[in-house]
N, C-alpha and C. Protein backbone atom coordinates (compact mmCIF):
# COMPACT_ATOMS: atom_id res chain seq x y z
N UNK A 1 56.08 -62.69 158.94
CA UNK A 1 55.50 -62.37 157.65
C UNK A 1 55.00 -60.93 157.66
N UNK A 2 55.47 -60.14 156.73
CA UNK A 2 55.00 -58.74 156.50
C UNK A 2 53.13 -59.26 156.26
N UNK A 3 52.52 -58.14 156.76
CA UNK A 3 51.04 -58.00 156.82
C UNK A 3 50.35 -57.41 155.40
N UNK A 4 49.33 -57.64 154.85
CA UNK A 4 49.10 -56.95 153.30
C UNK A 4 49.77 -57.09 152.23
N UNK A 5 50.96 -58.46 152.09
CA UNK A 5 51.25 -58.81 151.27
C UNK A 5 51.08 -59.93 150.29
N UNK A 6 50.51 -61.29 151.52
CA UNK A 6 49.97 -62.30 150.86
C UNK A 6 48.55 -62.66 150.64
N UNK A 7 47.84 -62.99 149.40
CA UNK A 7 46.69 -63.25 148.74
C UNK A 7 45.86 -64.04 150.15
N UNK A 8 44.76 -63.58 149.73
CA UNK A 8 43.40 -64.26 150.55
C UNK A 8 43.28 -65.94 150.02
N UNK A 9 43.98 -66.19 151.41
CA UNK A 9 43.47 -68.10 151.38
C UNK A 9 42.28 -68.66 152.04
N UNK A 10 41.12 -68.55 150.93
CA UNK A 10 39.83 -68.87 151.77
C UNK A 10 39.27 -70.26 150.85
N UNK A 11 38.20 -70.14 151.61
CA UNK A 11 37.18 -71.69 150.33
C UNK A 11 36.66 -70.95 149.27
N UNK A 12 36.89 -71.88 148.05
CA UNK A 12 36.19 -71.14 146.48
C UNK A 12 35.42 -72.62 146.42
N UNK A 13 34.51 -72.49 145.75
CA UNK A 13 34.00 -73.25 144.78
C UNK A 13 34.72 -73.27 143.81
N UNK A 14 35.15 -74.52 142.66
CA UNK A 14 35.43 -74.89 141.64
C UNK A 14 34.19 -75.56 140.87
N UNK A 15 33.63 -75.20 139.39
CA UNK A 15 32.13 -75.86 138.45
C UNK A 15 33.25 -76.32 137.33
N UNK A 16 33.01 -77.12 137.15
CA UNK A 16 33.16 -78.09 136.03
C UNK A 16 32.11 -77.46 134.89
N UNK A 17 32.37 -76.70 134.22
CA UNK A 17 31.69 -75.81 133.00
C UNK A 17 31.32 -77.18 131.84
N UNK A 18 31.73 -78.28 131.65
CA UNK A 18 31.40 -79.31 130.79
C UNK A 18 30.28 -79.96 131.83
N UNK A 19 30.29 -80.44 132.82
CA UNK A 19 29.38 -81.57 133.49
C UNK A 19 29.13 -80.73 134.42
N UNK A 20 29.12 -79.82 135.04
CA UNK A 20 28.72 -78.87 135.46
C UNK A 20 28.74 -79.62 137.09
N UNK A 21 29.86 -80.24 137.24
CA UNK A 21 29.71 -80.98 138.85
C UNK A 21 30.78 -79.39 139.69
N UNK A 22 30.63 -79.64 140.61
CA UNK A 22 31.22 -78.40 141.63
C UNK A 22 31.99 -78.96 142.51
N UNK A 23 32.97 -78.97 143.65
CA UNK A 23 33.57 -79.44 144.70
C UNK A 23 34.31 -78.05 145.24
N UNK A 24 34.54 -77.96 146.49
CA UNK A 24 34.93 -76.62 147.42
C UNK A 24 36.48 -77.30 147.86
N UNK A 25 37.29 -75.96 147.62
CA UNK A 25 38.45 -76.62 148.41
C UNK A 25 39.17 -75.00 148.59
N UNK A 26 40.17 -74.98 149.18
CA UNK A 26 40.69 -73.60 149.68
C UNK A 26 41.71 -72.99 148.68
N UNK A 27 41.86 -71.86 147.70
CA UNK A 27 42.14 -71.21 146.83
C UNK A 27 42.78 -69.76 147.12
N UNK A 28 43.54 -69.30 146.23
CA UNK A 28 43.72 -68.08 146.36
C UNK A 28 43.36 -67.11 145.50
N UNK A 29 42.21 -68.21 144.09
CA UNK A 29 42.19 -67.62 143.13
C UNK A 29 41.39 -66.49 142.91
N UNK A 30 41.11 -65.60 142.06
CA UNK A 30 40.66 -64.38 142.47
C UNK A 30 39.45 -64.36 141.47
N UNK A 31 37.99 -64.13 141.91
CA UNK A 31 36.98 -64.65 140.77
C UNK A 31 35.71 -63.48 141.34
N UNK A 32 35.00 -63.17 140.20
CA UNK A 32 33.77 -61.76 140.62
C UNK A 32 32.27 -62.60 140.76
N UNK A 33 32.42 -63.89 140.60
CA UNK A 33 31.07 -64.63 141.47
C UNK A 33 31.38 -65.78 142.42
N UNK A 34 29.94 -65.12 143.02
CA UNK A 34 29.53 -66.19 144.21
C UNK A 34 28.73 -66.93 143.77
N UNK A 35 28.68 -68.40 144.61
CA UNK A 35 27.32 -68.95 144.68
C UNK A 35 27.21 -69.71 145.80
N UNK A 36 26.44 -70.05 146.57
CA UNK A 36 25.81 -70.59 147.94
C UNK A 36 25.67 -72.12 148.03
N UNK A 37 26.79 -72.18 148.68
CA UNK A 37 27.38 -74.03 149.12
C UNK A 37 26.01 -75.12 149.50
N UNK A 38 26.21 -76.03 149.58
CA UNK A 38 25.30 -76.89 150.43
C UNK A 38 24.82 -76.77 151.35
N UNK A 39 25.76 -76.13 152.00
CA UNK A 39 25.79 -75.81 153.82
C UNK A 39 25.12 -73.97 153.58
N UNK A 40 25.02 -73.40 152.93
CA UNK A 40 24.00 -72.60 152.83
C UNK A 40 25.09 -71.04 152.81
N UNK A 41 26.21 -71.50 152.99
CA UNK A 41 27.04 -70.36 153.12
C UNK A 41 27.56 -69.69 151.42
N UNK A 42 27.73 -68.98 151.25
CA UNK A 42 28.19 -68.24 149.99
C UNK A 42 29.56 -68.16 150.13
N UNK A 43 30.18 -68.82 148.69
CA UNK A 43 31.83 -68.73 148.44
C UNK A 43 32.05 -68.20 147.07
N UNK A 44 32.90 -67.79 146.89
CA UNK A 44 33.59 -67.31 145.68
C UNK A 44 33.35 -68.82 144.64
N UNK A 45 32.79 -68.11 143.31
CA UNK A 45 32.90 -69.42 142.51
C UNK A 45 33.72 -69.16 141.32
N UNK A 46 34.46 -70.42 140.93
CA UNK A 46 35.65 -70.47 139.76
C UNK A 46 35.10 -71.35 138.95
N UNK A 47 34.97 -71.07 137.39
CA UNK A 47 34.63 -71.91 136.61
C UNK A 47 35.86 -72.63 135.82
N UNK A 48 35.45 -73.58 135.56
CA UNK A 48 37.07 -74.22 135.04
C UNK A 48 36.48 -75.30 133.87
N UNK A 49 37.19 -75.25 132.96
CA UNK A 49 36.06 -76.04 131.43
C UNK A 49 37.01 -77.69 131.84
N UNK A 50 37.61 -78.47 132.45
CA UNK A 50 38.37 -79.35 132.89
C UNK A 50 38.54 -79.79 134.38
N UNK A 51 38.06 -80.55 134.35
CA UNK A 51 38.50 -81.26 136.45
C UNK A 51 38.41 -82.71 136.51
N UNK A 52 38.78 -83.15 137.29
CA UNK A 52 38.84 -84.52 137.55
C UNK A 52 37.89 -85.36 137.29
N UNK A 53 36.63 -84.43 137.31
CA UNK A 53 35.52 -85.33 136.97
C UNK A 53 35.08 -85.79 135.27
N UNK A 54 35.88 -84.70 134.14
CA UNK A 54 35.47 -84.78 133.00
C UNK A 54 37.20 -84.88 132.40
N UNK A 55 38.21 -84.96 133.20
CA UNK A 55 39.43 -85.32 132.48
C UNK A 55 39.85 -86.64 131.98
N UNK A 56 40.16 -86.84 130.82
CA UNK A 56 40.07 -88.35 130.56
C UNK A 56 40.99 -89.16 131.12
N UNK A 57 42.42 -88.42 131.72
CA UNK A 57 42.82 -89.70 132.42
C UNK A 57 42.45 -90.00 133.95
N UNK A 58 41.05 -89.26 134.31
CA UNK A 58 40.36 -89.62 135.28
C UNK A 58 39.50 -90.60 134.58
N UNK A 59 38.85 -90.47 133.37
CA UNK A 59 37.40 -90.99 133.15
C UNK A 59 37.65 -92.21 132.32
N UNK A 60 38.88 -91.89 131.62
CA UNK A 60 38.95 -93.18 130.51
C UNK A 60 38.55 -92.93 129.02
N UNK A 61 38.18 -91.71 129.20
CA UNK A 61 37.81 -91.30 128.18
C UNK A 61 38.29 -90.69 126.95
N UNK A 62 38.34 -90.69 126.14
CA UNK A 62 39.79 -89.16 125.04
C UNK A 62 38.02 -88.30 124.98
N UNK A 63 38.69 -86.98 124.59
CA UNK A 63 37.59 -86.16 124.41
C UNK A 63 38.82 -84.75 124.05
N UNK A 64 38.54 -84.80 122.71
CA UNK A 64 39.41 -83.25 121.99
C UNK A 64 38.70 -81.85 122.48
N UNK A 65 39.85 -80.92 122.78
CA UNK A 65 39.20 -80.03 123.61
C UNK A 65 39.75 -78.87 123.04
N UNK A 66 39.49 -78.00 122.31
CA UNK A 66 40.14 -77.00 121.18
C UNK A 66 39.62 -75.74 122.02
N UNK A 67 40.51 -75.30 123.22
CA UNK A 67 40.44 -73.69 124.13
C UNK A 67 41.35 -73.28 123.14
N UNK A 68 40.57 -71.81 123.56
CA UNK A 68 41.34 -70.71 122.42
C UNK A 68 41.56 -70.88 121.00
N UNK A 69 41.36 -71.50 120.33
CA UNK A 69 41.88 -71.91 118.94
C UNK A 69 43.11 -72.37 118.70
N UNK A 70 43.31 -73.32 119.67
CA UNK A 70 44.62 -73.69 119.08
C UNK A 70 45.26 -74.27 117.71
N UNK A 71 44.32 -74.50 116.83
CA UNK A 71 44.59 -74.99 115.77
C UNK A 71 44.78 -73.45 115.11
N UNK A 72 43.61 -72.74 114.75
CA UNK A 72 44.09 -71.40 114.44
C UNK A 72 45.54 -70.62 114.66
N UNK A 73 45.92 -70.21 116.07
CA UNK A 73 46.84 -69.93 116.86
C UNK A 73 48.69 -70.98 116.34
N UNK A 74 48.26 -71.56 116.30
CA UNK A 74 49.26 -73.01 115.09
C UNK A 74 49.83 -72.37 114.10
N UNK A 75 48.09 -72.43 113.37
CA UNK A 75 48.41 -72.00 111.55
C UNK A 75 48.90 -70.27 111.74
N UNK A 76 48.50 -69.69 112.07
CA UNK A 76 48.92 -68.42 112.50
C UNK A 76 50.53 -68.26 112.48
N UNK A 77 51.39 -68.89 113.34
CA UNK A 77 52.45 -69.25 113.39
C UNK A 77 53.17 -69.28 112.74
N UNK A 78 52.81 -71.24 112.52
CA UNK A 78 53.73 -71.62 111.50
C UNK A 78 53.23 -72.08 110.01
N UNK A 79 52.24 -71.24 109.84
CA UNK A 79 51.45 -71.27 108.60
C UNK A 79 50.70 -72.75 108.48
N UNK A 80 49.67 -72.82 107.33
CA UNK A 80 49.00 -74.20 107.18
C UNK A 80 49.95 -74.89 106.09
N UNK A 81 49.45 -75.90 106.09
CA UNK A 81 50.51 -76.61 104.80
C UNK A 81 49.99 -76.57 103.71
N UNK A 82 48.24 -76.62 103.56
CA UNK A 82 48.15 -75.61 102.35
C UNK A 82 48.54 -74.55 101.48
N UNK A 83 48.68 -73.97 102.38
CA UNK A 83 49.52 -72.49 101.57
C UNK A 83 50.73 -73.12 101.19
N UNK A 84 51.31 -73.36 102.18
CA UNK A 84 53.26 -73.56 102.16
C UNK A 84 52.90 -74.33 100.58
N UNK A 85 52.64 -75.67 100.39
CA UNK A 85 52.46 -76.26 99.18
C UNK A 85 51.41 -75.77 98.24
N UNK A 86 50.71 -74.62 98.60
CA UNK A 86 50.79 -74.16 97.36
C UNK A 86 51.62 -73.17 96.84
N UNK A 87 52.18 -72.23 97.58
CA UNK A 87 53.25 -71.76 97.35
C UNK A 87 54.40 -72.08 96.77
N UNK A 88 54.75 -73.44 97.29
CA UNK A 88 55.92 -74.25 96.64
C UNK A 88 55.48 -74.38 95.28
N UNK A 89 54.23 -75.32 95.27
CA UNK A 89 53.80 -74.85 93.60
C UNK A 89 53.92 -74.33 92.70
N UNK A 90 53.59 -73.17 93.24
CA UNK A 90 53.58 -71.84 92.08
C UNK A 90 55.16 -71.26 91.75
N UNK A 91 55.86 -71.67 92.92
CA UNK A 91 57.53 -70.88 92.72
C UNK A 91 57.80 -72.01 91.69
N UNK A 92 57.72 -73.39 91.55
CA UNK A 92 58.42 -74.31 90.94
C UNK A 92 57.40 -74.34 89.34
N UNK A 93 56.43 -73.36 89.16
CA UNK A 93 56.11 -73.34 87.52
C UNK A 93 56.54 -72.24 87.29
């Protein structure tokens, strides 16, 4: 393996940004905070709004989860159907 080419595989923290639970596992992901484990040591921390602990086909739960605007981002697109029918409207008087 060439040297200085592959990403740092160390322990991150992962926070559950909804339930705010945490679990450590080894990452390559690249993140500008720390915070200080159980064991007293400091790791890179990754926030993530979704994990096993608040995903519903872990929990059983449905729970609508609108990142980024996807409904916006949609209508944006492929327009709302409001418009479209009112548009149609107005061409057909």
């Amino acid at each position: 393996m060439q040297a200085g080419i592959h990403p740092d595989y160390r322990y991150v923290v992962f926070q559950d940004t909804s339930s705010g639970d945490k679990f450590i596992t080894r990452s390559t992901i690249e993140t500008d905070e720390t915070i200080t484990w159980e064991d007293g040591t400091e790791y890179p921390l990754a926030k993530v709004e979704i994990s096993a602990f608040t995903h519903p086909f872990f929990t059983g739960q449905m729970k609508i989860v609108d990142t980024a605007g996807r409904v916006e981002r949609f209508e944006r697109r492929y327009g709302s159907r409001k418009k479209k029918a009112a548009a149609t409207d107005e061409a057909d008087s």
